[in-house]
C-alpha atoms as a PDB file:
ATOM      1  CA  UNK A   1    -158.116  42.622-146.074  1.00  0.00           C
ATOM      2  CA  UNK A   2    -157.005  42.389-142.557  1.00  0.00           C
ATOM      3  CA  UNK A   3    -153.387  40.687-142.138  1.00  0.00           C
ATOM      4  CA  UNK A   4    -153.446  37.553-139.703  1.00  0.00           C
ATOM      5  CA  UNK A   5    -150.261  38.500-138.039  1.00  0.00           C
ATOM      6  CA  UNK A   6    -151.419  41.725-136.645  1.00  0.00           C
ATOM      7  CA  UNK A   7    -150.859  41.135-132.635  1.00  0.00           C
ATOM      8  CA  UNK A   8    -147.258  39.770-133.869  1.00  0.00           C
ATOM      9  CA  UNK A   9    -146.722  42.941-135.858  1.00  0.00           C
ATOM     10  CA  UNK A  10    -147.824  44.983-132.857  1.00  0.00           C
ATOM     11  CA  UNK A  11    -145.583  43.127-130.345  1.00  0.00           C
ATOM     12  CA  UNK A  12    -142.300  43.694-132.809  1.00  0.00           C
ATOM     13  CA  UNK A  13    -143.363  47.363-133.242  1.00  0.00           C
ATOM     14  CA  UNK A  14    -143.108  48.120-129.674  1.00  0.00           C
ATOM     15  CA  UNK A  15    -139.931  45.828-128.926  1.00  0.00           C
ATOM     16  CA  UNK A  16    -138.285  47.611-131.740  1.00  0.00           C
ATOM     17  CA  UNK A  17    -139.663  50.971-130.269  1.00  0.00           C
ATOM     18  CA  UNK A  18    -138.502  50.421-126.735  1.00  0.00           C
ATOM     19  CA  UNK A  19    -134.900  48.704-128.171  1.00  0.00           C
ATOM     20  CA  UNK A  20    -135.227  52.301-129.920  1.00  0.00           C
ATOM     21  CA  UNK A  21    -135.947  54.566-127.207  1.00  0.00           C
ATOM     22  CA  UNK A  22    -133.456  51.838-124.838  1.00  0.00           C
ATOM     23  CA  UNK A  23    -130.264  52.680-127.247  1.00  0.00           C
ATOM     24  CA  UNK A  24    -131.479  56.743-127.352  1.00  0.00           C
ATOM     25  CA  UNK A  25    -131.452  57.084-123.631  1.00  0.00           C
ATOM     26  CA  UNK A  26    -128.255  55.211-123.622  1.00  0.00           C
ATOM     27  CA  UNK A  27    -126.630  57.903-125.670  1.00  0.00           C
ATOM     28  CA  UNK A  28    -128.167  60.692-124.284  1.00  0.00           C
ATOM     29  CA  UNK A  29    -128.535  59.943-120.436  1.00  0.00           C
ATOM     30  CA  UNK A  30    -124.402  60.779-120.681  1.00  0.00           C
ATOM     31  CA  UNK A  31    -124.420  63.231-123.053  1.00  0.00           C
ATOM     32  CA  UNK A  32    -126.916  64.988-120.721  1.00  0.00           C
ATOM     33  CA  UNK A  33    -124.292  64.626-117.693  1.00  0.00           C
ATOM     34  CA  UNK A  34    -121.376  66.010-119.826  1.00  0.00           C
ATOM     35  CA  UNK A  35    -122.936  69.033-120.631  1.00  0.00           C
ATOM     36  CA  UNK A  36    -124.398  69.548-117.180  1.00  0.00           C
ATOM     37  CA  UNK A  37    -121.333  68.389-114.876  1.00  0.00           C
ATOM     38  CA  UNK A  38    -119.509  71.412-116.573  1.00  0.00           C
ATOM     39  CA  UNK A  39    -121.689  73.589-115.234  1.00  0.00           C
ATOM     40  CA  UNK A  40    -121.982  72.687-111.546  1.00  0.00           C
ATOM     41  CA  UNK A  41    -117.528  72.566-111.895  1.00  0.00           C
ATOM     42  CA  UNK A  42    -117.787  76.404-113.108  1.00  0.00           C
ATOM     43  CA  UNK A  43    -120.365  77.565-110.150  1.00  0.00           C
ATOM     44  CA  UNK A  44    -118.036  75.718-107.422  1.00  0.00           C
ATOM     45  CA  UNK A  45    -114.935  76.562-109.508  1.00  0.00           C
ATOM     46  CA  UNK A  46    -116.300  80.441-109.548  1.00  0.00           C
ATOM     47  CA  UNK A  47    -117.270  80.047-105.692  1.00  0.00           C
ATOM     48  CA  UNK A  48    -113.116  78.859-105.123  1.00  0.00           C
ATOM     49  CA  UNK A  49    -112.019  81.863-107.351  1.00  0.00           C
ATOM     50  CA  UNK A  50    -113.613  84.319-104.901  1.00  0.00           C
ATOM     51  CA  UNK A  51    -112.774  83.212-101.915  1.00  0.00           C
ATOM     52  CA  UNK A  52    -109.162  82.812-102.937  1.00  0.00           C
ATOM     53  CA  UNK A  53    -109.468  86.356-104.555  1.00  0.00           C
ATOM     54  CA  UNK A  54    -110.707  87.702-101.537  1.00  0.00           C
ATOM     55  CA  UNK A  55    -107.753  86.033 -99.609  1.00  0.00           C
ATOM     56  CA  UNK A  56    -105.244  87.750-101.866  1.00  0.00           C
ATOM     57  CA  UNK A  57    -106.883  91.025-101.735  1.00  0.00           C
ATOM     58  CA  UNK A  58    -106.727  91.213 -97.720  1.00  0.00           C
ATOM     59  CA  UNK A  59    -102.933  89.996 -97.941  1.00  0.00           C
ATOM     60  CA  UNK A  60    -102.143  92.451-101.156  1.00  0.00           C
ATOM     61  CA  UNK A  61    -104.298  95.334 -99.878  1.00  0.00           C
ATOM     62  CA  UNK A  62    -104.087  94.955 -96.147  1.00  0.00           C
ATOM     63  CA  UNK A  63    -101.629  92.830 -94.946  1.00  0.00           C
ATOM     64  CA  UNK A  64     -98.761  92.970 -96.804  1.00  0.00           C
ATOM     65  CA  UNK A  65     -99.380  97.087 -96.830  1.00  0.00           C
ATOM     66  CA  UNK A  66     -99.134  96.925 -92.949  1.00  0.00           C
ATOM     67  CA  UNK A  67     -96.145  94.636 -93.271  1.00  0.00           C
ATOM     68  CA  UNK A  68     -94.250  97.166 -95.122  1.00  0.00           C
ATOM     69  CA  UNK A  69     -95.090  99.738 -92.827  1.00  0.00           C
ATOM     70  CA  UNK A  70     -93.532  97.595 -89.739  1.00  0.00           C
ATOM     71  CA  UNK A  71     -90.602  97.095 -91.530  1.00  0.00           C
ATOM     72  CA  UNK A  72     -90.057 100.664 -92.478  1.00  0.00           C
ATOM     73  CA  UNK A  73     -90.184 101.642 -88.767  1.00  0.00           C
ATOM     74  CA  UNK A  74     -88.150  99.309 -87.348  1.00  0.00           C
ATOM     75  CA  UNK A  75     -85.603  99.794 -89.840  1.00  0.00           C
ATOM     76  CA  UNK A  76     -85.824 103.671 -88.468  1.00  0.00           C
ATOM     77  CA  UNK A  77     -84.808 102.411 -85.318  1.00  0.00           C
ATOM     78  CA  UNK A  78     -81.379 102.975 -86.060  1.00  0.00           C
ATOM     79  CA  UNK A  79     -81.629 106.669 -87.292  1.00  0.00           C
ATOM     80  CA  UNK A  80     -80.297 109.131 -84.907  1.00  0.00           C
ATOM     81  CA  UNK A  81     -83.462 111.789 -84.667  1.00  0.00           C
ATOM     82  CA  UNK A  82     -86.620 109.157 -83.873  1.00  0.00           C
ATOM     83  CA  UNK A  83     -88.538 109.352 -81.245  1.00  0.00           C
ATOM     84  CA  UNK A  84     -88.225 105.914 -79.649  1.00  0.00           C
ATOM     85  CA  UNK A  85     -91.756 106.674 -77.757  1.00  0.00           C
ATOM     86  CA  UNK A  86     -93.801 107.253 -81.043  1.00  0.00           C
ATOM     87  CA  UNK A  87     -92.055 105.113 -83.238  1.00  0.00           C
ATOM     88  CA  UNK A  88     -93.287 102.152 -80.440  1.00  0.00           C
ATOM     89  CA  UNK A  89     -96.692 103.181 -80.469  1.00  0.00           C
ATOM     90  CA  UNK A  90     -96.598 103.232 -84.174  1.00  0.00           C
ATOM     91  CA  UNK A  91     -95.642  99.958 -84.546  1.00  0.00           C
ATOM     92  CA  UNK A  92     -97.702  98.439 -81.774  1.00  0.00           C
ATOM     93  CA  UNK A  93    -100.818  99.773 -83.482  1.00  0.00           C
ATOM     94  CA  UNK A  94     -99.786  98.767 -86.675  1.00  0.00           C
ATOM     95  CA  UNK A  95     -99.416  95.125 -85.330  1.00  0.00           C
ATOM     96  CA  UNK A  96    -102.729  95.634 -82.960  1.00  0.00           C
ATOM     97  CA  UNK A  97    -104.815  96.266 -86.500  1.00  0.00           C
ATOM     98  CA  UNK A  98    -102.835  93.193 -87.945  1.00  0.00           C
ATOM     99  CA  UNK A  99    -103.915  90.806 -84.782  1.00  0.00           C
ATOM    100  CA  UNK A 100    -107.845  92.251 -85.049  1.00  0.00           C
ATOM    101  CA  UNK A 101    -108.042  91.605 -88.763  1.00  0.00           C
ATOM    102  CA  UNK A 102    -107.001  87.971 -88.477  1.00  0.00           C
ATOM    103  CA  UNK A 103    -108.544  87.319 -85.044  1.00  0.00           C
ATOM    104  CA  UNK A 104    -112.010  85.845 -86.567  1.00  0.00           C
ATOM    105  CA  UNK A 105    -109.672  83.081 -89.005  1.00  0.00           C
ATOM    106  CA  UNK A 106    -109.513  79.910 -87.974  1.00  0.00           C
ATOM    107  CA  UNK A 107    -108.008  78.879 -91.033  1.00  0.00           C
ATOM    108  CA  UNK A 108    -104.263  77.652 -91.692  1.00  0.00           C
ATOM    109  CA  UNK A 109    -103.532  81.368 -92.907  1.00  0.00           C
ATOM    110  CA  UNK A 110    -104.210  82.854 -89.468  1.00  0.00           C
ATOM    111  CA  UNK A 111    -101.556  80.600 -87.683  1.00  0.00           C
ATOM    112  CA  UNK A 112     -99.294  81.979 -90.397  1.00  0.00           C
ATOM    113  CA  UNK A 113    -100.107  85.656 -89.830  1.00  0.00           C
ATOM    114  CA  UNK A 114    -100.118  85.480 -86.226  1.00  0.00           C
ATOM    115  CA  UNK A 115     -96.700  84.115 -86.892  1.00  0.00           C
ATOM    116  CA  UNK A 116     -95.501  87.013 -88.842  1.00  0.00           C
ATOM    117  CA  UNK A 117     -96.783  89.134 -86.131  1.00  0.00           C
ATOM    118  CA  UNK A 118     -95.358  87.164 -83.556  1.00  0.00           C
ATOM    119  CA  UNK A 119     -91.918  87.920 -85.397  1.00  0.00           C
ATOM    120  CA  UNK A 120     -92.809  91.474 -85.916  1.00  0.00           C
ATOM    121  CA  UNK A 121     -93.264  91.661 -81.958  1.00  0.00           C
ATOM    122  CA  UNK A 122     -90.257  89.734 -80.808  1.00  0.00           C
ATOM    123  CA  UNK A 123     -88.174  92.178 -83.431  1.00  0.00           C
ATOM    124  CA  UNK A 124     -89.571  95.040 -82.055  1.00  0.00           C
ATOM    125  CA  UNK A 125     -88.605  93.957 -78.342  1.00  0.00           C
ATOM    126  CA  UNK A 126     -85.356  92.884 -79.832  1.00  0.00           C
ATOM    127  CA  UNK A 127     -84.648  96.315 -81.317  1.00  0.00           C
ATOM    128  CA  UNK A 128     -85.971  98.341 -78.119  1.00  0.00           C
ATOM    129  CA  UNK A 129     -83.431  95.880 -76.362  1.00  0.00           C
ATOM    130  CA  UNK A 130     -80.383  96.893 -78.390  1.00  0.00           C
ATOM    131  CA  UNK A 131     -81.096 100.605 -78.395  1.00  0.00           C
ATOM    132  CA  UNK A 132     -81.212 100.205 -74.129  1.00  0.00           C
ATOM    133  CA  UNK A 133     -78.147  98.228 -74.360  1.00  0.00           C
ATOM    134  CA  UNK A 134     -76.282 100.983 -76.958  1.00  0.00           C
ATOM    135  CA  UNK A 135     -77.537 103.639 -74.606  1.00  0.00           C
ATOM    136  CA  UNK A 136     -75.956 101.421 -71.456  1.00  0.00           C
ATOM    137  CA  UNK A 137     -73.092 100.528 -73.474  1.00  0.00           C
ATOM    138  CA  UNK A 138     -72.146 104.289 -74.403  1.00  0.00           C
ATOM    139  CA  UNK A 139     -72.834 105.434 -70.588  1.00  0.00           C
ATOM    140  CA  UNK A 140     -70.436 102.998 -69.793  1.00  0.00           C
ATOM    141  CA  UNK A 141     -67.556 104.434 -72.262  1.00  0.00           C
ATOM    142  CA  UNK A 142     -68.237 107.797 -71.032  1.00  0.00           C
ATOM    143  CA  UNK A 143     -67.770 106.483 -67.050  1.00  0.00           C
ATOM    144  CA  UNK A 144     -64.618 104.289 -68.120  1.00  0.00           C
ATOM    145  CA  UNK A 145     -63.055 107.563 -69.811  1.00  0.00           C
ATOM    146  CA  UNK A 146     -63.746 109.864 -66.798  1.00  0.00           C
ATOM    147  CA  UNK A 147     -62.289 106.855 -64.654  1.00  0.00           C
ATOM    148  CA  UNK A 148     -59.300 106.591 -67.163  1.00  0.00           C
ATOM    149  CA  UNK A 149     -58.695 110.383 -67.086  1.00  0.00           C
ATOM    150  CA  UNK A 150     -55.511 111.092 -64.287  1.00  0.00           C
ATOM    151  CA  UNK A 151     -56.741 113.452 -61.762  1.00  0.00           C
ATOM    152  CA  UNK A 152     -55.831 116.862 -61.252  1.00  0.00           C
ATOM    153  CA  UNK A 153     -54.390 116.969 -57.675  1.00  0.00           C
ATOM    154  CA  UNK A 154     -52.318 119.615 -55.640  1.00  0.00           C
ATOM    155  CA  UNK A 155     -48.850 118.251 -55.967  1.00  0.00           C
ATOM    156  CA  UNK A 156     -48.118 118.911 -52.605  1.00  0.00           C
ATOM    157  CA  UNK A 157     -44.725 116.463 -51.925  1.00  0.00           C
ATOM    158  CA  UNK A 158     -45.105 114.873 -48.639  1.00  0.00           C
ATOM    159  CA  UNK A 159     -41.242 114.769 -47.666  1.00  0.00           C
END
């Protein structure tokens, strides 16, 4: 015994199937895109995290290191037994090495380290200033206290 309503049977079937399979996709097409979005947010997250590990490195291991080192010798400046001569060519190839390592960034940093070395530069000139200007200044005492000093003359009395 066949049943007469077969093609109408058929024709529910499938509607209910695709209303099925409709409602299933609708669930999982986001579910899909939650647990994938994650994923592509870590590799561009992780991708970040390097580069600005890499950025800290240079200014922890290199930059800051040489920044130190500037300091330290200009702050020698003012110590009595330097050698004005090295302590110059120290510092200018400690900020040299500073200028090369940032010379290929053309990011926001490098304006910001060329600044520092900029400053390092015009402190330097500053410092090499004062020390001629101490040096002047104390010839200049010892010439106004030779000038102040009476001189020893005959005292031969004119009258």
């Amino acid at each position: 015994m066949e049943p007469k309503n077969k093609k109408e049977r058929r024709k529910f079937f499938l509607r209910a199937l695709a209303l099925f399979i409709t409602g299933i996709l609708i669930v999982m097409v986001p579910f899909y895109f939650t647990i994938r979005l994650p994923q592509k947010e870590n590799k561009i997250t992780s991708n970040e995290l390097l580069v600005l590990q890499e950025q800290m490195n240079f200014q922890k291991d290199f930059f800051a290191v040489r920044m130190d080192s500037v300091k330290r010798l200009l702050d020698s400046y003012n110590s009595q037994k330097v050698d004005i001569d090295k302590l110059n060519a120290d510092i200018g190839f400690l900020l040299s090495e500073m200028e090369q390592s940032i010379a290929t960034d053309t990011t926001w940093r490098a304006g910001m380290y060329n600044n520092i070395v900029q400053t390092y530069i015009s402190l330097k000139k500053s410092k090499n200033s004062h020390l001629k200007l101490s040096t002047d200044l104390s010839k200049c005492k010892g010439d106004l206290k030779k000038a102040k000093k009476p001189r020893q003359t005959d005292s031969l009395d004119p009258l």
